[in-house]
N, C-alpha and C. Protein backbone atom coordinates (compact mmCIF):
# COMPACT_ATOMS: atom_id res chain seq x y z
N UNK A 1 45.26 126.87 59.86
CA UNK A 1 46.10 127.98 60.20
C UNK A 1 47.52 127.65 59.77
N UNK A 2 48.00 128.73 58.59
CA UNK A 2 49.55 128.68 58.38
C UNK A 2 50.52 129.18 59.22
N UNK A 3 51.81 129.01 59.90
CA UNK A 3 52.41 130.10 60.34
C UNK A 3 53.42 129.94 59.14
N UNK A 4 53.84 131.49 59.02
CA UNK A 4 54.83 131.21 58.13
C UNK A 4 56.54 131.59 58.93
N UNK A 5 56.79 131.39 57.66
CA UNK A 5 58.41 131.57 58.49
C UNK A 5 58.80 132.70 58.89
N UNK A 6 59.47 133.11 59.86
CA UNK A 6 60.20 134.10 60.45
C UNK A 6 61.47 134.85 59.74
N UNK A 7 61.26 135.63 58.64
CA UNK A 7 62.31 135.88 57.82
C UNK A 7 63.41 136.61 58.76
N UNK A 8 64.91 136.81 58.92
CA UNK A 8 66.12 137.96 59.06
C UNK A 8 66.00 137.65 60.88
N UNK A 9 65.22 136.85 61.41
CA UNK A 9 65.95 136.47 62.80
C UNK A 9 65.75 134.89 63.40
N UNK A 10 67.02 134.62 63.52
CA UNK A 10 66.77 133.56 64.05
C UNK A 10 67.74 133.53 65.75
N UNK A 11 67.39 132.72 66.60
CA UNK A 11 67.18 133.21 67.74
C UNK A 11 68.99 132.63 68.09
N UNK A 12 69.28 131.43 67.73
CA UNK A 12 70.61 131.19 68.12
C UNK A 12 71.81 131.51 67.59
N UNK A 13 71.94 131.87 65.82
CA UNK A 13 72.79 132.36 65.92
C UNK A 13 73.06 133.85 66.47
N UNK A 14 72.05 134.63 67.12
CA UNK A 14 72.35 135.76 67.53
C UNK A 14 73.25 135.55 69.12
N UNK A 15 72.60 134.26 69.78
CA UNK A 15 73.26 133.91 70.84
C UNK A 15 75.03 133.45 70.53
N UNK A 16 74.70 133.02 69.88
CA UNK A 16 76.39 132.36 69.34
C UNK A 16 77.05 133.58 68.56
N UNK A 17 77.05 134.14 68.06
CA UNK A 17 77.87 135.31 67.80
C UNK A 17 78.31 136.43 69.03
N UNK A 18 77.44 136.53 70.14
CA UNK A 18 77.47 137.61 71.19
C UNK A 18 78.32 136.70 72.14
N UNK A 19 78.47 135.41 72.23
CA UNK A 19 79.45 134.30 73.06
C UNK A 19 80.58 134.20 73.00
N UNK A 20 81.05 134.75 71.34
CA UNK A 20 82.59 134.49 70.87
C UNK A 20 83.37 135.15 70.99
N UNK A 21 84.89 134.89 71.89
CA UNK A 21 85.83 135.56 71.88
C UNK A 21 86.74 135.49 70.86
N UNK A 22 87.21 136.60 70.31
CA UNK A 22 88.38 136.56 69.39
C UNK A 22 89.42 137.06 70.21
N UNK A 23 89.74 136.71 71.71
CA UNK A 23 91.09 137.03 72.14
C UNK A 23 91.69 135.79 72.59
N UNK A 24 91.73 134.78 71.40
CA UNK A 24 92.25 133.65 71.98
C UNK A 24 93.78 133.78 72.17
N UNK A 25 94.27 134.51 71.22
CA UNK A 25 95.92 134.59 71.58
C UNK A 25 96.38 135.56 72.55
N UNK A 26 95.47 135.89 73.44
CA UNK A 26 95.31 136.68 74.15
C UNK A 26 95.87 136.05 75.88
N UNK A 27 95.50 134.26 75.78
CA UNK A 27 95.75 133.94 76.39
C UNK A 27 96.84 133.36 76.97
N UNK A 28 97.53 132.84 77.99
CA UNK A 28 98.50 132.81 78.13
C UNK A 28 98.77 130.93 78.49
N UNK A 29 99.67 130.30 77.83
CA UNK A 29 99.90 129.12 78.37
C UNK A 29 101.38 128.58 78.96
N UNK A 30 101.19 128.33 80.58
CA UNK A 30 102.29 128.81 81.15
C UNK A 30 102.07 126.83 81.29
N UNK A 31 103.17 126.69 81.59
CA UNK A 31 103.61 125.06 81.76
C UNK A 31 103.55 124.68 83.83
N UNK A 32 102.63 123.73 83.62
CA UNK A 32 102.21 123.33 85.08
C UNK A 32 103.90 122.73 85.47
N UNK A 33 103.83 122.94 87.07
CA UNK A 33 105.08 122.47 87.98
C UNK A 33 104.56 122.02 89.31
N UNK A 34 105.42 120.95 89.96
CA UNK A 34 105.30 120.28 90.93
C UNK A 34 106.31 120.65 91.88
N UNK A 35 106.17 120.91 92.74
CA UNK A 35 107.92 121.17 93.54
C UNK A 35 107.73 120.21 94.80
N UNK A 36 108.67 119.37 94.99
CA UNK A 36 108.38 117.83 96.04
C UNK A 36 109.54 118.70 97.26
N UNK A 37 108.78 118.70 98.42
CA UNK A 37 109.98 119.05 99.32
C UNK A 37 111.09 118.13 99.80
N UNK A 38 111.86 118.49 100.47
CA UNK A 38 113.23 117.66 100.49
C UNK A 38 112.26 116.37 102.18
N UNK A 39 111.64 116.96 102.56
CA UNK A 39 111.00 115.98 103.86
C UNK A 39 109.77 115.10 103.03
N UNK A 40 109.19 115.46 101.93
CA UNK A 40 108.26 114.36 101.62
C UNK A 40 109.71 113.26 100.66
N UNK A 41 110.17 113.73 100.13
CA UNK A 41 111.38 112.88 99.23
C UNK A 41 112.00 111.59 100.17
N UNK A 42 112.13 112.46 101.45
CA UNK A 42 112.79 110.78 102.93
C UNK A 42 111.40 110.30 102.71
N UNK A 43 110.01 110.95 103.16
CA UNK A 43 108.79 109.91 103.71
C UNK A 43 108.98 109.18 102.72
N UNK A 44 109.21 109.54 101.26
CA UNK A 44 109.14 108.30 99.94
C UNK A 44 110.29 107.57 100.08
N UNK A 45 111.37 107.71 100.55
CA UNK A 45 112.18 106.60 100.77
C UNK A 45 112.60 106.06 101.63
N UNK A 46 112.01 106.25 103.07
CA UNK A 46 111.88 105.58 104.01
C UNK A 46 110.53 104.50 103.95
N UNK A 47 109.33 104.80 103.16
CA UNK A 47 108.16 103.90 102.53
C UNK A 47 108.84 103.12 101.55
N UNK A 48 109.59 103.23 100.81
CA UNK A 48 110.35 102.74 99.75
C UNK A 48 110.97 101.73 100.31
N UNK A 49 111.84 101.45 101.46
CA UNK A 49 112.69 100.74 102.33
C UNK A 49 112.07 99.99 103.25
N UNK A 50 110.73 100.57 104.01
CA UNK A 50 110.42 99.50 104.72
C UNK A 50 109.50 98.59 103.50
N UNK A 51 109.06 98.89 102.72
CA UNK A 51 108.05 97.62 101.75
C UNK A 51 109.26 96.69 101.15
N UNK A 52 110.72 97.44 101.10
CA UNK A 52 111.71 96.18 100.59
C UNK A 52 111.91 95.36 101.72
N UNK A 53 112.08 96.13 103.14
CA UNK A 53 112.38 95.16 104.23
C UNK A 53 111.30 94.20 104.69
N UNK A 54 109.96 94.50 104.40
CA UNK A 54 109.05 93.41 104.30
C UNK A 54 108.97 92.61 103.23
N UNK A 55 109.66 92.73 102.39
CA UNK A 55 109.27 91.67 100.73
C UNK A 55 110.60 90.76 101.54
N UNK A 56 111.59 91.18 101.82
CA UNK A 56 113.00 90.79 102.10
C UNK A 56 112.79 89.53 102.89
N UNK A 57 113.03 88.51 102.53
CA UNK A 57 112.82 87.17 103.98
C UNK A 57 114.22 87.38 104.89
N UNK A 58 113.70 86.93 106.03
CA UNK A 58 114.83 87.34 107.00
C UNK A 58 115.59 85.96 107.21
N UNK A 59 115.54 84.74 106.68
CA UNK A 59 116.71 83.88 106.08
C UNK A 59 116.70 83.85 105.05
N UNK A 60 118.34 83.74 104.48
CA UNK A 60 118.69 83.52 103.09
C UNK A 60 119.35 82.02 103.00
N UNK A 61 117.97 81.54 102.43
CA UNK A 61 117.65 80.04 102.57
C UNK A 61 119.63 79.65 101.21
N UNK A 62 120.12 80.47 100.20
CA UNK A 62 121.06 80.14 99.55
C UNK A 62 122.26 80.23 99.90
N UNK A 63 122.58 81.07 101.21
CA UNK A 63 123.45 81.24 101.75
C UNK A 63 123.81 80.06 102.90
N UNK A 64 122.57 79.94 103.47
CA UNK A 64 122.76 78.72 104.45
C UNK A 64 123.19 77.10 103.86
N UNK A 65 122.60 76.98 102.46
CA UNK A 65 123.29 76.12 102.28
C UNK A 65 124.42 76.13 101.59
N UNK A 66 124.59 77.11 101.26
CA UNK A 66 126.48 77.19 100.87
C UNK A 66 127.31 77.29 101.79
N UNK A 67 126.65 77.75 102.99
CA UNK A 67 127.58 77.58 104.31
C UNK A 67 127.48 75.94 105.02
N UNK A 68 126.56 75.43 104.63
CA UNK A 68 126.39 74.03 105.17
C UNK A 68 127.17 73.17 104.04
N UNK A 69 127.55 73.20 103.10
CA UNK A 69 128.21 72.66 102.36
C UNK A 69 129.96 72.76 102.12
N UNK A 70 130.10 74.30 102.95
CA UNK A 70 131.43 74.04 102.61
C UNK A 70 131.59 73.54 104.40
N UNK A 71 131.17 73.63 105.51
CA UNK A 71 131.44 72.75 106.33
C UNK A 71 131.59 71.58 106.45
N UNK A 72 130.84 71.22 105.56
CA UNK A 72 130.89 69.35 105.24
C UNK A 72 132.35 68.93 104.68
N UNK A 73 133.15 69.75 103.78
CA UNK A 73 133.77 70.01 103.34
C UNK A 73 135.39 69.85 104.47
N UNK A 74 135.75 68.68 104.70
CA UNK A 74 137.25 68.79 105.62
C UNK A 74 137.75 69.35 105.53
N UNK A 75 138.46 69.94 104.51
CA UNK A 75 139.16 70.62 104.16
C UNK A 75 139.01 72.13 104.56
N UNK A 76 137.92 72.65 103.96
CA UNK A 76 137.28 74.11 104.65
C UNK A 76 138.04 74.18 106.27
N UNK A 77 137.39 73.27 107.18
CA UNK A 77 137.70 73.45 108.61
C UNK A 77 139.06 73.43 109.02
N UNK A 78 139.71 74.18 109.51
CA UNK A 78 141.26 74.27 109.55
C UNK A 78 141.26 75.00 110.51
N UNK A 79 142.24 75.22 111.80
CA UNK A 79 142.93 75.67 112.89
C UNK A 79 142.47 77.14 112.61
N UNK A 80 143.34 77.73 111.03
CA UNK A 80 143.69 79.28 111.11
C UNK A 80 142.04 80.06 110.61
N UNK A 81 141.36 79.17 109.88
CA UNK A 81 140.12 79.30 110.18
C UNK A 81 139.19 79.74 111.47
N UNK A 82 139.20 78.50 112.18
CA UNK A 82 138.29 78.61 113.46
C UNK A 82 138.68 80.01 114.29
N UNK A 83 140.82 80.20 113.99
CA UNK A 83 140.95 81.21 114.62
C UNK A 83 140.59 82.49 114.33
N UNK A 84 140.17 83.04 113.08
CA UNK A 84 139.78 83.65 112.25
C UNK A 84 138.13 84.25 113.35
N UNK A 85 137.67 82.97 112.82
CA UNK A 85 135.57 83.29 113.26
C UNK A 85 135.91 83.37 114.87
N UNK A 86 136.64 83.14 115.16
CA UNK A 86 136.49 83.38 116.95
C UNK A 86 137.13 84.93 117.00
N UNK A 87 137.85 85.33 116.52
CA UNK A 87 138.05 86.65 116.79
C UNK A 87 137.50 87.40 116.14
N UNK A 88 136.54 86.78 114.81
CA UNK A 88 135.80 88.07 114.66
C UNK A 88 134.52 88.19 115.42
N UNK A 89 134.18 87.02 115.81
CA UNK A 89 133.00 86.77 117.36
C UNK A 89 133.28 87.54 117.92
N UNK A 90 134.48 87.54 119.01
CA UNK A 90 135.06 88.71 120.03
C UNK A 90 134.80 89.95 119.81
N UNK A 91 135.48 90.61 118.47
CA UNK A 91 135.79 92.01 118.13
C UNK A 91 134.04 92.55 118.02
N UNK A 92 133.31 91.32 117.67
CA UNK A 92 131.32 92.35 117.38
C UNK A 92 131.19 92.09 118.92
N UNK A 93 131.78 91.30 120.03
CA UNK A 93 131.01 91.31 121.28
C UNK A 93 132.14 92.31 121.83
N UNK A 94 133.01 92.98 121.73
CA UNK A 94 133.72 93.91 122.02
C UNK A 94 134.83 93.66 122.90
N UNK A 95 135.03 92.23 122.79
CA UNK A 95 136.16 91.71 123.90
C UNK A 95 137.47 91.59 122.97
C-alpha cells in the first residue's frame, strides 16, 4: 500500500499564518519605575548604621595606645593640662 502525498495542504503552516500579528508597532513600550518611599529610605539607613555599629569594635585599640604613649611622655603631663581634663570631666557630669 502507497500513500501518496497530500498535494496544496499542509496542516502547520495554515496554523502559523492564522497566529501572526502584524500590529507589532502597535504596541506600546513604556519604561519600568520604582518609587522607594521616604519611610523605607530611614529602614535602609537605619539597617545601614546598625551593621556599621556592629562591624565597629567598641575599643580603638590605636587610639589607646597613642594615648598611652604620650602619657609616658613627661613632658605631655603639665598642671594646665590636668586642669584642662578635669574641667572637661565636670562640664559632661554637669558640675
Amino acid at each position: 500500500m502507497m500513500i501518496e502525498k497530500l498535494v496544496g495542504t499542509t496542516p502547520l503552516s495554515n496554523v502559523q499564518k492564522t497566529n501572526r500579528t502584524n500590529n507589532a508597532e502597535k504596541v506600546s513600550s513604556r519604561a519600568d519605575s520604582v518609587s522607594i518611599s521616604r519611610e523605607a529610605k530611614e529602614m535602609a539607613d537605619a539597617y545601614y548604621l546598625k551593621q556599621v555599629a556592629a562591624e565597629t569594635p567598641d575599643v580603638r585599640a590605636d587610639r589607646i595606645a597613642e594615648i598611652k604613649a604620650k602619657i609616658q611622655d613627661p613632658n605631655y603631663l603639665n598642671s594646665a593640662r590636668i586642669a584642662s581634663a578635669a574641667d572637661h570631666l565636670m562640664e559632661s557630669f554637669g558640675i
